[in-house]
Protein backbone atom coordinates (compact mmCIF):
# COMPACT_ATOMS: atom_id res chain seq x y z
CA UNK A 1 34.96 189.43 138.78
CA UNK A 2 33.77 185.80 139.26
CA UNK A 3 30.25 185.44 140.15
CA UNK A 4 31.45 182.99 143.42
CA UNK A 5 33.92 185.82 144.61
CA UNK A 6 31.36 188.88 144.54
CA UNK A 7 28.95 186.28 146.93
CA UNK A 8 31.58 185.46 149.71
CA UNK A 9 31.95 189.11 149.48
CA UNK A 10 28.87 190.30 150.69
CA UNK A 11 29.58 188.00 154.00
CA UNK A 12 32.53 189.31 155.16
CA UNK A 13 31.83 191.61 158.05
CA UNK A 14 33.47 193.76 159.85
CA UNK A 15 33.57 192.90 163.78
CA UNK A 16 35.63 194.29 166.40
CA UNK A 17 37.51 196.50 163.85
CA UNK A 18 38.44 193.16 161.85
CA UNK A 19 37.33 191.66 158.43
CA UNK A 20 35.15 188.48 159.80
CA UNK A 21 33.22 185.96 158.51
CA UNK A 22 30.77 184.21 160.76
CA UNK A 23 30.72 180.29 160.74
CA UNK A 24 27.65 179.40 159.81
CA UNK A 25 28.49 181.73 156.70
CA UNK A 26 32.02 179.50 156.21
CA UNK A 27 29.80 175.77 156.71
CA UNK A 28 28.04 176.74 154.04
CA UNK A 29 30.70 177.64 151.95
CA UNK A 30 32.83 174.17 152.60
CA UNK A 31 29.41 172.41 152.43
CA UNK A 32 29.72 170.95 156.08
CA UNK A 33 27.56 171.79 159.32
CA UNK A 34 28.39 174.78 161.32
CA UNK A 35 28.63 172.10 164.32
CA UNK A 36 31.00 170.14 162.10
CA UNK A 37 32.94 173.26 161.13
CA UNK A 38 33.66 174.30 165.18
CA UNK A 39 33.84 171.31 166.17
CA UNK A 40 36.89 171.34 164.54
CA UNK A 41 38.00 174.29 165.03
CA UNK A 42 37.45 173.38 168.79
CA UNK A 43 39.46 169.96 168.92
CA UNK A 44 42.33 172.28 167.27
CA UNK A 45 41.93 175.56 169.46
CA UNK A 46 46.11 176.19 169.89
CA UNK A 47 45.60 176.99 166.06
CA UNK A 48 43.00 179.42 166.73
CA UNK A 49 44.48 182.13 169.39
CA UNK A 50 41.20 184.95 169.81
CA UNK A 51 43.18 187.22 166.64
CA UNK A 52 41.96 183.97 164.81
CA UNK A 53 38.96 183.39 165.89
CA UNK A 54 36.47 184.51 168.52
CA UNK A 55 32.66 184.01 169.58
CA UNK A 56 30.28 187.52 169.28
CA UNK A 57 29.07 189.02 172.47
CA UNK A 58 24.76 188.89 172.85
CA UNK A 59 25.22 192.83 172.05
CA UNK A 60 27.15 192.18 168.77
CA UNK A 61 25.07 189.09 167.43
CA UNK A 62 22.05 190.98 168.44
CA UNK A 63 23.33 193.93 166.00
CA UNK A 64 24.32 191.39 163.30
CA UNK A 65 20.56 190.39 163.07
CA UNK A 66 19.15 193.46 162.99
CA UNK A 67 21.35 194.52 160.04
CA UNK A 68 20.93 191.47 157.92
CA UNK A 69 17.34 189.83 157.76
CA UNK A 70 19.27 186.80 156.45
CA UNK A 71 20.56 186.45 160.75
CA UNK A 72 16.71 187.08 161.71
CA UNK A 73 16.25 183.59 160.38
CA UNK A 74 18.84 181.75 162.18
CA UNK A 75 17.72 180.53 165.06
CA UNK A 76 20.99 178.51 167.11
CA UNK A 77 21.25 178.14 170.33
CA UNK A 78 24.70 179.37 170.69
CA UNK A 79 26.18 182.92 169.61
CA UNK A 80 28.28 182.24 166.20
CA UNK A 81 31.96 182.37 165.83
CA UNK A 82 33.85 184.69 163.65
CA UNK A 83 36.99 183.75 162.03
CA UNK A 84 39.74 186.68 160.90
CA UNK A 85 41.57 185.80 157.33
CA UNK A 86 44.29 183.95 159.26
CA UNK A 87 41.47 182.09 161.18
CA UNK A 88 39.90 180.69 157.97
CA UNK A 89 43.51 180.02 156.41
CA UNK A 90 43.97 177.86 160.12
CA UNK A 91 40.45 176.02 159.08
CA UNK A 92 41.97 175.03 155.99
CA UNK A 93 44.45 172.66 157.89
CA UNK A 94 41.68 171.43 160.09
CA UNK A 95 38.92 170.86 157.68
CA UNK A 96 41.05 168.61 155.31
CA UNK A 97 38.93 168.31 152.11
CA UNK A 98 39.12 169.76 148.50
CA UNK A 99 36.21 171.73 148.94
CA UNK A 100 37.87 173.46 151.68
CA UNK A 101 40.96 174.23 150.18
CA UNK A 102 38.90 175.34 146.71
CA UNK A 103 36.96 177.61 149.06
CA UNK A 104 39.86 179.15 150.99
CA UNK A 105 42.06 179.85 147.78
CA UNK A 106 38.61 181.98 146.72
CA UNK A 107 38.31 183.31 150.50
CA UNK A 108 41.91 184.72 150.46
CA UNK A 109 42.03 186.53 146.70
CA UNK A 110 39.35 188.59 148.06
CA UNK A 111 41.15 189.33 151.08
CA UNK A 112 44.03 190.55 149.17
CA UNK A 113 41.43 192.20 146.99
CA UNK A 114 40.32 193.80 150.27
CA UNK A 115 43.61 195.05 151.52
CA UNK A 116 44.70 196.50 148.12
CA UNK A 117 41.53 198.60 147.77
CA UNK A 118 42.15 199.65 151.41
CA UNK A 119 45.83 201.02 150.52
CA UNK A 120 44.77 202.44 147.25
CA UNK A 121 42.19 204.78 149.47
CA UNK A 122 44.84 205.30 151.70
CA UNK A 123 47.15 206.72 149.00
CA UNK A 124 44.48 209.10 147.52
CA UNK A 125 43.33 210.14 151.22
CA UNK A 126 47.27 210.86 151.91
CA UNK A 127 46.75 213.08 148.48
CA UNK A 128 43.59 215.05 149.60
CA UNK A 129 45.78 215.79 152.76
CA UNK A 130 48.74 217.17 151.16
CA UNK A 131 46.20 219.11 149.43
CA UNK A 132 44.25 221.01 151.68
CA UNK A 133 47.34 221.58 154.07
CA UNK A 134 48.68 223.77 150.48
CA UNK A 135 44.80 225.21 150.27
CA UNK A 136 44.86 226.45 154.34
CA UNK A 137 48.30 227.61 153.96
CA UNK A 138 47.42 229.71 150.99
CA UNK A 139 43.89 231.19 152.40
CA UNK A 140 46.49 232.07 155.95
CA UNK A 141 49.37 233.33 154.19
CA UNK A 142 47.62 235.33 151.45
CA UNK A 143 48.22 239.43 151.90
CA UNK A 144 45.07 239.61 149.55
CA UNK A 145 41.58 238.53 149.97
CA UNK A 146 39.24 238.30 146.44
CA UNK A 147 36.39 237.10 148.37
CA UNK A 148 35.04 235.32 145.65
CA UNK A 149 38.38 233.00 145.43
CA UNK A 150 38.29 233.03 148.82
CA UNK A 151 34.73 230.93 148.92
CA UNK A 152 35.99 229.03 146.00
CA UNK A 153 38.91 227.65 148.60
CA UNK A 154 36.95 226.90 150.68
CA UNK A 155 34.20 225.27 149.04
CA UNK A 156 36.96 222.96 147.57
CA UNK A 157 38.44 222.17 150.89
CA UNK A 158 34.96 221.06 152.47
CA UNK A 159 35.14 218.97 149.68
CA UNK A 160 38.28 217.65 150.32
CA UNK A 161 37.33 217.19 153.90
CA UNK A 162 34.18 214.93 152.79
CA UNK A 163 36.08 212.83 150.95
CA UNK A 164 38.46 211.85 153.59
CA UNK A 165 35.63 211.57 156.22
CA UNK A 166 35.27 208.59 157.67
CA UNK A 167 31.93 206.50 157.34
CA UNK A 168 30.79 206.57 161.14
CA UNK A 169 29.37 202.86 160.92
CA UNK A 170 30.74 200.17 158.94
CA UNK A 171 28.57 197.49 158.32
CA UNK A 172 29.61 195.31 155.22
CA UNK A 173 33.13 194.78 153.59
CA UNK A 174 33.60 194.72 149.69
CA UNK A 175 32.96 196.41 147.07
CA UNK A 176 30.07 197.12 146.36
């Protein structure tokens, strides 16, 4: 994978149960200011409806700079502004330069990147679910008991249920 995709990458973040990127993050990307870069996503805000784009709470900036000791250095005076993949496809209209549409056809393969890894896991959870359902029926309907086969089932079906487990705490998106 290109070397510039794996890097916008590691600063997508998930916020709010969405895949964000945080504006100073995006300036840096279209080589502008983050002032620059909401100022005009201000002047524009009908583009930018809160599924687009919204500012983080004290409680979840203050979390974002605890994870990442890259936030511990930034020191702004207001609380950034996360933009959702339709968001930063909206910036592209407002920030009308090359760079920006360069950076935004990079931004948006990953996305898709993103969502296709996301339904591939989906498909193999689905899997692991049809599989233990035919495990549990087969350890309730069984007349027999081996115990020995018996622990094997189950030891494969806490497997299973690992594997489908959700992580309690996101903190990055991509791969990793």
């Amino acid at each position: 994978m290109d070397k510039d995709l794996i890097s916008i990458q590691k600063i997508i973040y998930e916020i709010r149960g969405h895949k964000v990127m945080l504006d100073s993050d995006l300036a840096k990307l279209y080589e502008v200011s983050t002032h620059r870069l909401n100022e005009a996503a201000k002047r524009n805000i009908k583009r930018f409806p809160l599924e687009f784009m919204f500012q983080l709470t004290d409680e979840e900036w203050k979390y974002q700079r605890s994870q990442f000791a890259i936030f511990s250095k930034d020191t702004r005076k207001y609380k950034p502004f996360a933009f959702t993949e339709h968001g930063i496809l909206m910036l592209s209209s407002v920030l009308n330069s090359e760079k920006a549409i360069e950076v935004n056809i990079k931004i948006m393969k990953i996305f898709v990147n993103l969502r296709q890894y996301v339904i591939s896991q989906n498909d193999t959870n689905e899997q692991i679910i049809e599989l233990r359902k035919l495990l549990m029926l087969h350890i309730e309907n069984s007349d027999y008991k081996f115990a020995e086969h018996d622990k094997a089932i189950r030891h494969i079906l806490q497997a299973l249920n690992n594997l489908i487990e959700k992580p309690k705490e996101t903190r990055t998106i991509g791969f990793r």
